[in-house]
Protein backbone atom coordinates (compact mmCIF):
# COMPACT_ATOMS: atom_id res chain seq x y z
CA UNK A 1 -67.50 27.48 -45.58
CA UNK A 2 -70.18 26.75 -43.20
CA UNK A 3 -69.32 26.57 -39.84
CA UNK A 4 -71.66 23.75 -38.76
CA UNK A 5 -70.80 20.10 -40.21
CA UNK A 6 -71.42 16.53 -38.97
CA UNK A 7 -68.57 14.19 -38.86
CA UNK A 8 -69.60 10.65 -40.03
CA UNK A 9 -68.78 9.31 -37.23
CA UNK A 10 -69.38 5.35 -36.43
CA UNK A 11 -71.26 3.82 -33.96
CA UNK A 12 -68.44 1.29 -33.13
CA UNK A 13 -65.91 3.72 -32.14
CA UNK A 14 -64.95 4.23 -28.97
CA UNK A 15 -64.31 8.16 -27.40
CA UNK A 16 -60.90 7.91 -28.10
CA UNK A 17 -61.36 7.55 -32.03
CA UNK A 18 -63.95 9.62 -32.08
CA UNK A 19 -61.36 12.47 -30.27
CA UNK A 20 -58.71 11.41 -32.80
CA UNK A 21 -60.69 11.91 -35.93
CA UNK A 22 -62.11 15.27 -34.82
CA UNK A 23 -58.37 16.33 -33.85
CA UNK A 24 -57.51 15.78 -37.45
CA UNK A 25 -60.50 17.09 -38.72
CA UNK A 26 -59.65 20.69 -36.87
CA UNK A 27 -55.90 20.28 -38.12
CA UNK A 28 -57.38 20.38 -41.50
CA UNK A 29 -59.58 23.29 -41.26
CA UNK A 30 -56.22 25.35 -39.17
CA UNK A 31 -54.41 25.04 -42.15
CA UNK A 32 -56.74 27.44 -44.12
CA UNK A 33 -56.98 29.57 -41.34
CA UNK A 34 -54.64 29.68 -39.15
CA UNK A 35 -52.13 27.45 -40.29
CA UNK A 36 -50.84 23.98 -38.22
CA UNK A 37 -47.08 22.48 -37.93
CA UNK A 38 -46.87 20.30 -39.81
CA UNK A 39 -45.46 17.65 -37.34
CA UNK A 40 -48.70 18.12 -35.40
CA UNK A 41 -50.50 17.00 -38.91
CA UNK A 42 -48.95 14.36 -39.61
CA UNK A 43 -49.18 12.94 -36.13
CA UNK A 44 -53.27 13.49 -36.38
CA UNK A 45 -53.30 11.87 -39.85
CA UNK A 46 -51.34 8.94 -38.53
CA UNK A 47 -54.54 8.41 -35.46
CA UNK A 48 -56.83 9.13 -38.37
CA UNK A 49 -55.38 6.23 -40.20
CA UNK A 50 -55.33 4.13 -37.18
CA UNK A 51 -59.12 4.45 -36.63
CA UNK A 52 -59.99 4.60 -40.36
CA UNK A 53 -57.41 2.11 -41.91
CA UNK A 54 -59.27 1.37 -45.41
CA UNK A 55 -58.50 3.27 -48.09
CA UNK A 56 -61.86 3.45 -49.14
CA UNK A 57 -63.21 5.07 -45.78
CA UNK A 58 -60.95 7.43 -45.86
CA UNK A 59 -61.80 8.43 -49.19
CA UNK A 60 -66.11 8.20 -48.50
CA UNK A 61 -65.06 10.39 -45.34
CA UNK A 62 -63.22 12.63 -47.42
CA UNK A 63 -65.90 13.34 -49.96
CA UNK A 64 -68.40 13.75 -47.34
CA UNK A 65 -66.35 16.22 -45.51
CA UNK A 66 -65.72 18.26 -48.34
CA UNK A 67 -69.17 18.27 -49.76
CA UNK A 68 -70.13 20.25 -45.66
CA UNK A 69 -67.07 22.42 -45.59
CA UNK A 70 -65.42 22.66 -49.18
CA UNK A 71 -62.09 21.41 -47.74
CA UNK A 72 -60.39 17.93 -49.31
CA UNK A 73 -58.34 16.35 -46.57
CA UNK A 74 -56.59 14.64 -49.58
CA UNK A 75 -55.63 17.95 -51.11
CA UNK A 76 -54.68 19.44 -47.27
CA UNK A 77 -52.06 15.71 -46.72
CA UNK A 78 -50.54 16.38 -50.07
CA UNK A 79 -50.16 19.84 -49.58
CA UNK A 80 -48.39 19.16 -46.09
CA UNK A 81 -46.62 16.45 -47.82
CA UNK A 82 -45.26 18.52 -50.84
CA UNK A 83 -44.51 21.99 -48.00
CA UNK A 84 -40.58 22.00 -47.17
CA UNK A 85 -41.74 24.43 -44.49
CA UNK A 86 -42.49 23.35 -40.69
CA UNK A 87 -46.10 25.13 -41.01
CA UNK A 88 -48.58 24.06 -43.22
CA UNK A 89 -50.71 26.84 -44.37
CA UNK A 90 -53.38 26.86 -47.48
């Protein structure tokens, strides 16, 4: 995984999106190395959602993010989805 990556981030966001989509984004990449609770997460996914609230977004950001680090954030949610355990670790 390369260590560098560029978020796609959007012009019209304001600091606090921008802070909420980058906490997610380093929830996702704990959880394959250092692991995350899971409540902590879900509570990023939920701002994710917030800023990005179309399906398809989430999905262009999701490809693009994976193409840079080799992560899916859709694989990482339905992993901490599926985890009866309070620490989600790939």
């Amino acid at each position: 995984m390369s260590e560098n990556y560029t978020l796609p981030i959007d012009s019209s966001w304001t600091v606090d999106e921008i802070v909420a989509v980058s906490n997610f984004i380093d929830s996702v990449l704990a959880v394959y190395e250092t692991g995350v609770a899971k409540a902590t997460l879900m509570a990023h996914y939920a701002q994710f959602r917030d800023v990005m609230p179309a399906k398809s977004e989430q999905k262009q950001f999701d490809r693009d993010f994976e193409r840079q680090t080799g992560r899916s954030i859709y694989q990482t949610m339905k992993l901490a989805q599926t985890t009866t355990k309070d620490r989600v670790r790939g």
